[in-house]
Protein backbone atom coordinates (compact mmCIF):
# COMPACT_ATOMS: atom_id res chain seq x y z
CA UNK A 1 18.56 -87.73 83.52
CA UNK A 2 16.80 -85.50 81.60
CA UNK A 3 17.15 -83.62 78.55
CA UNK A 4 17.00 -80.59 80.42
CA UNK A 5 19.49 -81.27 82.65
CA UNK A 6 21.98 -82.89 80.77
CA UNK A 7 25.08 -81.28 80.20
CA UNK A 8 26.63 -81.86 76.61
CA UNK A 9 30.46 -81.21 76.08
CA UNK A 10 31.20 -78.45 73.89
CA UNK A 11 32.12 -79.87 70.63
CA UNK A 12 35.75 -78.67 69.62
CA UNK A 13 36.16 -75.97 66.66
CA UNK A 14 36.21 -76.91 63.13
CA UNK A 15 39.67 -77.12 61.54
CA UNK A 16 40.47 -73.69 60.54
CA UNK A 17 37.97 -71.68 61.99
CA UNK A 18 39.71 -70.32 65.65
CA UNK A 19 39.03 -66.49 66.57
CA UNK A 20 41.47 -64.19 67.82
CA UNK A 21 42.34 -64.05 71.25
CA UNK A 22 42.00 -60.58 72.74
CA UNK A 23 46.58 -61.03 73.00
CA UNK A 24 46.61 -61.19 69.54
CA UNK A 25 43.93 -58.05 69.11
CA UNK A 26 45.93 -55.79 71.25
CA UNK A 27 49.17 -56.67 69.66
CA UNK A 28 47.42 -56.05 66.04
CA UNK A 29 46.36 -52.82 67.33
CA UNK A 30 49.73 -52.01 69.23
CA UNK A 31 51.57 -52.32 65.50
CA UNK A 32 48.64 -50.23 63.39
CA UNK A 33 48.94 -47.22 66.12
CA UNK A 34 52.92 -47.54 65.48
CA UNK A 35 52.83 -47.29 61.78
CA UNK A 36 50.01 -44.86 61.99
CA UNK A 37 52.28 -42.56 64.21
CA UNK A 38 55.26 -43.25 61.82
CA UNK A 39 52.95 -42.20 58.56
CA UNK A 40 50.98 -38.79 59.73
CA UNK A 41 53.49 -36.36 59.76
CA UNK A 42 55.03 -37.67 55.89
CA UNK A 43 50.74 -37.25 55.55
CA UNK A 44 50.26 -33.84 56.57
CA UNK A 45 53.45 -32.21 54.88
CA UNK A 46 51.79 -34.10 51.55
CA UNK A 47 48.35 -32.23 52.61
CA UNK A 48 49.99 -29.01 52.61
CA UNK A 49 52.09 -29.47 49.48
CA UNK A 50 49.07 -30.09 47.43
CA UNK A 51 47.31 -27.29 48.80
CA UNK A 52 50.12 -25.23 48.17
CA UNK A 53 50.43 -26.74 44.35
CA UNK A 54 46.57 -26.62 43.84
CA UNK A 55 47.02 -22.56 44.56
CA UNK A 56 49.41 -21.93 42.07
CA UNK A 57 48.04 -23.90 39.46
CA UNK A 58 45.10 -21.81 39.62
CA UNK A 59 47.00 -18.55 39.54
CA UNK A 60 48.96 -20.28 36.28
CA UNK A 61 45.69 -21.00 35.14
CA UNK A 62 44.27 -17.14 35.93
CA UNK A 63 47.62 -16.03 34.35
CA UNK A 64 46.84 -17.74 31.41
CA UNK A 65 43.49 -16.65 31.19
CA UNK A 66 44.69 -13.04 31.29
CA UNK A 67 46.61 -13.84 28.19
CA UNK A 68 44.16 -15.42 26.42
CA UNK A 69 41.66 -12.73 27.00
CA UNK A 70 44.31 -10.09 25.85
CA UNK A 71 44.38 -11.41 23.10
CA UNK A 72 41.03 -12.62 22.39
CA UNK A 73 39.69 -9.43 23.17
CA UNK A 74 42.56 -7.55 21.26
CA UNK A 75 42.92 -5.26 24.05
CA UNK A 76 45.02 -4.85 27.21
CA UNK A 77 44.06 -7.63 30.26
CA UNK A 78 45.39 -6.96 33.88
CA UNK A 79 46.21 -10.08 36.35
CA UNK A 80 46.83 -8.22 40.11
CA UNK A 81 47.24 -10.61 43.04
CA UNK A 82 46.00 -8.13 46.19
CA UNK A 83 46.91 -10.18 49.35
CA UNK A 84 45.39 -7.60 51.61
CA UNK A 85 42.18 -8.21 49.89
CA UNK A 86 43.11 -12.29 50.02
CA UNK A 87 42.35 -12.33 46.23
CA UNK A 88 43.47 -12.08 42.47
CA UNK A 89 41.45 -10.39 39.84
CA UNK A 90 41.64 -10.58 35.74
CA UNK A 91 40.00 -7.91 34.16
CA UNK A 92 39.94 -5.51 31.50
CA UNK A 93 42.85 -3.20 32.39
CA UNK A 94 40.87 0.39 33.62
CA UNK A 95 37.12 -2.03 33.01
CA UNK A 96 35.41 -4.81 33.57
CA UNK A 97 36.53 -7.82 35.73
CA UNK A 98 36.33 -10.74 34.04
CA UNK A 99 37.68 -13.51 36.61
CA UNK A 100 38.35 -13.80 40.52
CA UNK A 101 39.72 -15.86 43.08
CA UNK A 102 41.00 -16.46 46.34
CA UNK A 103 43.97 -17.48 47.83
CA UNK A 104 43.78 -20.26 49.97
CA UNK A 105 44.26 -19.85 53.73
CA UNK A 106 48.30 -19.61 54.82
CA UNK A 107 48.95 -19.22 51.07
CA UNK A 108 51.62 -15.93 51.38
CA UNK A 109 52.60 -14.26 47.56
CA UNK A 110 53.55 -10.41 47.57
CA UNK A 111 51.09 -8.19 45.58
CA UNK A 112 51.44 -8.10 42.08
CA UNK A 113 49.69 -6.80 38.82
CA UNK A 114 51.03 -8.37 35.20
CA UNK A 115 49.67 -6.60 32.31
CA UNK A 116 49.00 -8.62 29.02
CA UNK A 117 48.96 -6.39 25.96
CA UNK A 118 46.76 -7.46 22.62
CA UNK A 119 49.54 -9.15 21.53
CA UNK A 120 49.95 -11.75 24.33
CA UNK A 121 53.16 -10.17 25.62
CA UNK A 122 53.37 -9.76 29.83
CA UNK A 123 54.27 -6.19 30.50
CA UNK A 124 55.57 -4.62 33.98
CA UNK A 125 52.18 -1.86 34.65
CA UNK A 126 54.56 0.21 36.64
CA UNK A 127 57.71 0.47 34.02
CA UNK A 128 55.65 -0.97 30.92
CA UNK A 129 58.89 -2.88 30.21
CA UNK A 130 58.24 -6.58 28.40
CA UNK A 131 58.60 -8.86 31.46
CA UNK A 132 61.12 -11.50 31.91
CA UNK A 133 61.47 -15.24 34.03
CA UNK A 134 65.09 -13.16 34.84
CA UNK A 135 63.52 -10.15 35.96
CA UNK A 136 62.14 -10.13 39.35
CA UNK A 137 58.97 -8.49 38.51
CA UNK A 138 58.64 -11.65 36.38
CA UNK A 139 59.56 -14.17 39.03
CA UNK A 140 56.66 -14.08 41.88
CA UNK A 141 57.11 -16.77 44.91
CA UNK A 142 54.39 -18.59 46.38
CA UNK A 143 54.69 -19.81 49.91
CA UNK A 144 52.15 -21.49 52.81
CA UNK A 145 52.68 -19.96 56.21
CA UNK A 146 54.42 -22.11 58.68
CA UNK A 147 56.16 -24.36 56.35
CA UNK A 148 59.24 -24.10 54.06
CA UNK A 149 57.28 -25.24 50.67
CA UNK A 150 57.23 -22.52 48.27
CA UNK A 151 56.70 -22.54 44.35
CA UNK A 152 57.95 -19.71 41.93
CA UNK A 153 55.48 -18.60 39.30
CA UNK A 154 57.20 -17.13 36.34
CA UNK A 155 55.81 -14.77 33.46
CA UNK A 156 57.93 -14.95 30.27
CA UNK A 157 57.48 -12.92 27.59
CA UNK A 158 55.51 -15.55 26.02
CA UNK A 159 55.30 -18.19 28.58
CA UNK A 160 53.91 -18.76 32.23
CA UNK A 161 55.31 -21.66 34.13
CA UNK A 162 55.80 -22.82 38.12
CA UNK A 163 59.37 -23.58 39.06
CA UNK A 164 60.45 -23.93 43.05
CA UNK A 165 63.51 -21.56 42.29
């Protein structure tokens, strides 16, 4: 016989080194799909709850700036939140604008102006009364459409903090 047609017998497998049989595959993928079905939903509620948390940090950080600027510029400094417009302004209250944002997509807060005097004080525009975290003009809620997360953003007379009630 020749070396052409002579069969040789498959040598066996080196200790250690088997593959995976296409039963042990499936069942692999059979338990990711279950835990993956198990995890998204706990996923996308954490999704949303950041987005909702990176919105209102920026508005604390807007609110903040309004402050600042008040101050800085030892003259009055208007925050408004205008959801019809799907924004927030800081500006020079009657002047300039000097920051601007928007809100997110879903993200649902009622409109809103907070006046900061030169003295870093938040002031009601309407009633020009010193606002309050009691108050409700000082207490503004946050929420994103189509889910029960909300966040409260409260103006203090001297502080500006996020609460959920």
């Amino acid at each position: 016989m020749s070396w052409l047609t002579r069969r040789r017998s498959p040598s066996p497998p080196a200790r250690g080194m088997r593959g995976l049989t296409l039963v042990e595959l499936m069942v692999v993928l059979a338990v990711l799909a279950v835990v993956a079905a198990v995890a998204a939903p706990s996923f996308v509620e954490t999704i949303r709850g950041n987005r909702l948390t990176a919105q209102v940090n920026e508005m604390v950080g807007a609110l903040q700036t309004a402050r600042a600027e008040a101050i800085r510029r030892n003259a009055a400094v208007q925050y408004c939140v205008r959801p019809a417009e799907n924004r927030w302004t800081v500006s020079i209250k009657g002047g300039a604008e000097l920051r601007r944002g928007d809100l997110a997509p879903g993200v649902q807060v009622a409109a809103h102006c907070v006046d900061f005097r030169a003295d870093g004080i938040a002031y009601d525009p309407g009633t020009g009364a010193v606002l309050t975290d009691s108050t409700p003009a000082g207490r503004r809620q946050v929420t994103l459409e189509g889910t029960s997360l909300s966040r409260f953003i409260y103006v203090n007379v001297a502080s500006v903090y996020v609460g959920k009630q």
